[in-house]
Protein backbone atom coordinates (compact mmCIF):
# COMPACT_ATOMS: atom_id res chain seq x y z
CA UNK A 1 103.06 113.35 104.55
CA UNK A 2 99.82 110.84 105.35
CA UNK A 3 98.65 111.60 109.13
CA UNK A 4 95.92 109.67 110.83
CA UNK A 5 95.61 108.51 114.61
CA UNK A 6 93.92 106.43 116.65
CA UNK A 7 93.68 103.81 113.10
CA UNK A 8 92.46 100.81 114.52
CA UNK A 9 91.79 96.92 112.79
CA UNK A 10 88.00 96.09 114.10
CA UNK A 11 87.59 92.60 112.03
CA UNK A 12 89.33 90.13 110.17
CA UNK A 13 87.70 87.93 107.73
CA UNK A 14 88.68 85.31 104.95
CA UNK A 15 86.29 82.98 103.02
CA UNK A 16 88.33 79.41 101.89
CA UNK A 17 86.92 79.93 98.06
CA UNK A 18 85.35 82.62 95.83
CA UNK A 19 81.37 82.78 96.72
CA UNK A 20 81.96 81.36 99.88
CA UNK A 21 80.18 83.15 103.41
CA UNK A 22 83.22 84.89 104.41
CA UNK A 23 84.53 84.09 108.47
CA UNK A 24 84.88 86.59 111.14
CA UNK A 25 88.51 85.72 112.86
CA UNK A 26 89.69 86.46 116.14
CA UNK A 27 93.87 85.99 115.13
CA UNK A 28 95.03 85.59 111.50
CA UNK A 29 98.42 84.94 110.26
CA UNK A 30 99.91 86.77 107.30
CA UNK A 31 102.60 85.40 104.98
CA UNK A 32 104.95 87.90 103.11
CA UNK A 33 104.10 87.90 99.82
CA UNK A 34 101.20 85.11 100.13
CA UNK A 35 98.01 86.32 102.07
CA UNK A 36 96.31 85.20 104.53
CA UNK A 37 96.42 81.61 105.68
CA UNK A 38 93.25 79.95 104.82
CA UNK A 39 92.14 82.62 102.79
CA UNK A 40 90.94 82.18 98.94
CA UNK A 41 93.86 84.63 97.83
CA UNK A 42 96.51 82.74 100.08
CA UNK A 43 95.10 79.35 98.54
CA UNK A 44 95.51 80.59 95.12
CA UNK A 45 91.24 80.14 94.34
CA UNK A 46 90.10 83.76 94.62
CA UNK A 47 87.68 84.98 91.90
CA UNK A 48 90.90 87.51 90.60
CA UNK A 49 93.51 84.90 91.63
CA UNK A 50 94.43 84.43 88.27
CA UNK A 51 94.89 88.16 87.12
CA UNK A 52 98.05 89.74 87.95
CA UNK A 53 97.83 92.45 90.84
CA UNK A 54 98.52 92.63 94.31
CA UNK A 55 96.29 91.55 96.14
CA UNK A 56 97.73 89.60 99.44
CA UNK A 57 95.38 91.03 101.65
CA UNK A 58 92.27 94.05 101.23
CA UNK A 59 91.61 96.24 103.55
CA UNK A 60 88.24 98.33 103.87
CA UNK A 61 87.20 101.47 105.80
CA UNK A 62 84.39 101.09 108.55
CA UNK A 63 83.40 104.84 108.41
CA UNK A 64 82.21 103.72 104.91
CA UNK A 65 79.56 101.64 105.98
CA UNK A 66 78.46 103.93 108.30
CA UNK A 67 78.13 106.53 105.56
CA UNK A 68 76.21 104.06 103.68
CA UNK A 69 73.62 103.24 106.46
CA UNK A 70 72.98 107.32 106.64
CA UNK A 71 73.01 107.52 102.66
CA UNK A 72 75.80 110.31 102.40
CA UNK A 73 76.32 111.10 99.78
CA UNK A 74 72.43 109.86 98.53
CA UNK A 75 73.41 107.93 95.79
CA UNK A 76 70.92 105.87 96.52
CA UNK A 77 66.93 105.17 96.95
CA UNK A 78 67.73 105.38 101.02
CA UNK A 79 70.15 103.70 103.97
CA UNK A 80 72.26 100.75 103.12
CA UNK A 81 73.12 98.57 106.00
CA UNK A 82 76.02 96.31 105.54
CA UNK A 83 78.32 93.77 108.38
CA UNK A 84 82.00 93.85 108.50
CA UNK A 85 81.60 90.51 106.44
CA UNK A 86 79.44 91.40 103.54
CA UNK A 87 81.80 93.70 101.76
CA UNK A 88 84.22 91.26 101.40
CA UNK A 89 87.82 92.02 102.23
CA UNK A 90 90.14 90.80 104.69
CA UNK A 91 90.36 93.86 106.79
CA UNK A 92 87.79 96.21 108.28
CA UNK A 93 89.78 99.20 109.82
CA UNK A 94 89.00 102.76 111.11
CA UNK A 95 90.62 106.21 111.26
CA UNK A 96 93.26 105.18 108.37
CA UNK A 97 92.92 106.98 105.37
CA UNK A 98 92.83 103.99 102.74
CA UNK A 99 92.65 106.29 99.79
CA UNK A 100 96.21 107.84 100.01
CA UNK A 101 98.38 104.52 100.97
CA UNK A 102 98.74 103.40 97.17
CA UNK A 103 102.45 102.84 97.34
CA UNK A 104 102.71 103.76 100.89
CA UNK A 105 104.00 101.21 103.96
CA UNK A 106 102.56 100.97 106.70
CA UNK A 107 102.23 98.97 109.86
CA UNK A 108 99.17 96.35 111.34
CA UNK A 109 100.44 95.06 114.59
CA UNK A 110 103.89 93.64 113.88
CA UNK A 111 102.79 93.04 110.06
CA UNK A 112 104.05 95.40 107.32
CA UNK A 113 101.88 96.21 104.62
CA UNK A 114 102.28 98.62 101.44
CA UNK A 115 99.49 99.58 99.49
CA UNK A 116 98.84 98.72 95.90
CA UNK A 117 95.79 99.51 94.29
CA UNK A 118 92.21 101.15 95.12
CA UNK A 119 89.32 98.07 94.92
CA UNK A 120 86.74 99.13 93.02
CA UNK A 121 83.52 98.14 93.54
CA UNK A 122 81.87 95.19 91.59
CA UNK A 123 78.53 94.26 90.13
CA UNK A 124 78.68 90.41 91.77
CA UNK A 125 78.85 92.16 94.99
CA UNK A 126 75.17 93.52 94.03
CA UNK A 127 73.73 90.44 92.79
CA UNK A 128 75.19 88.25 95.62
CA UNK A 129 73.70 91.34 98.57
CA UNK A 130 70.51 92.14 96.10
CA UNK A 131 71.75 96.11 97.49
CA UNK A 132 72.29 99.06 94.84
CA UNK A 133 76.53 98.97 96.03
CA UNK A 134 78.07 99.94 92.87
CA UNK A 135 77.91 103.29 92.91
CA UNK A 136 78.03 104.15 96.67
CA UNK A 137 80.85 102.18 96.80
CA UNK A 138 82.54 103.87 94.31
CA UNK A 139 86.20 105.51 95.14
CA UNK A 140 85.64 103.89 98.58
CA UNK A 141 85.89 100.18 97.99
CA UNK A 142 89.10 99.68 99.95
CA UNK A 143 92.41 99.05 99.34
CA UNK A 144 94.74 95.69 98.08
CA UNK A 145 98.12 95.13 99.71
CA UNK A 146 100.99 93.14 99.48
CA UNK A 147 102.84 91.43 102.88
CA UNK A 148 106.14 92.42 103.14
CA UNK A 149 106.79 91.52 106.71
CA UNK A 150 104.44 88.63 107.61
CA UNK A 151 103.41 87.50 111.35
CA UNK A 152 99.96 87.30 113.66
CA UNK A 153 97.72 90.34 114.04
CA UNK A 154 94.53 90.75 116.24
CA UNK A 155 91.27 92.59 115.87
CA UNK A 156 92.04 96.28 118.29
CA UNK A 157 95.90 96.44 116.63
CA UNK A 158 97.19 99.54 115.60
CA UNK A 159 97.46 100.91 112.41
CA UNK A 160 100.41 103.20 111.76
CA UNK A 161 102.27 105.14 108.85
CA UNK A 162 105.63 104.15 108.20
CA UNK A 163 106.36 105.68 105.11
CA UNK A 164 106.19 109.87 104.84
């Protein structure tokens, strides 16, 4: 059984098309099985938009970058400081362990999402930052998702388990 408290969504960010300086949010809606209205993924012009995978909505753990700006584990030549919006996905949570919900449902606000795959981290992230990412990102790159019950959610929801 997964157990976490206190998860928490701190930002919510979508860019209209791959490349583009991704937006900081203050509501977003979510549509089952779409993404994020406005968002590249939900417009059908994300970079992996045509690959098959699930990938309605990414999530990505804040405690991350706050291991990255103290270099743990040192991976790297020193500190890496990165904003909610530079890493990219929709999501920027805390206190939910992203790593164990493949395949698991849980709950953002009133929206109900299930886990699909781990992200992994990507050289184009690199080259567009000019940061060493790929391997201090690595097995910590967030999560992709898939709506199931679609609706509005707020940075300062809850996050909570729903399946054991």
């Amino acid at each position: 059984m997964i157990k976490w408290s206190d998860g928490k969504l701190l930002h919510i960010h979508i860019a209209p098309a791959a490349s583009y300086e991704m937006e900081e949010l203050q509501e977003a809606e979510l549509i089952a099985g779409k993404g994020i209205v406005g968002d590249r993924y939900f417009l059908g012009n994300g970079t992996y938009s045509p690959k098959p995978d699930v990938r309605d909505v990414t999530l990505f753990d804040m405690d991350v970058l706050d291991a990255l700006a103290r270099n743990d584990p040192p991976l790297q030549e020193g500190a890496i400081h990165l904003s909610a919006a530079e890493h990219r996905r929709n999501l920027s949570v805390q206190g939910v362990p992203l790593n164990h919900l493949v395949g698991k449902r849980f709950r953002v606000g009133d929206v109900i999402l299930r886990g699909g795959r781990l992200n992994f981290p990507c050289k184009y992230l690199e080259e567009i930052l000019g940061r060493p990412l790929f391997l201090p990102l690595y097995n910590r790159s967030g999560l992709n998702c898939s709506i199931e019950v679609g609706g509005f959610i707020r940075p300062g929801a809850s996050i909570e388990p729903i399946d054991d």
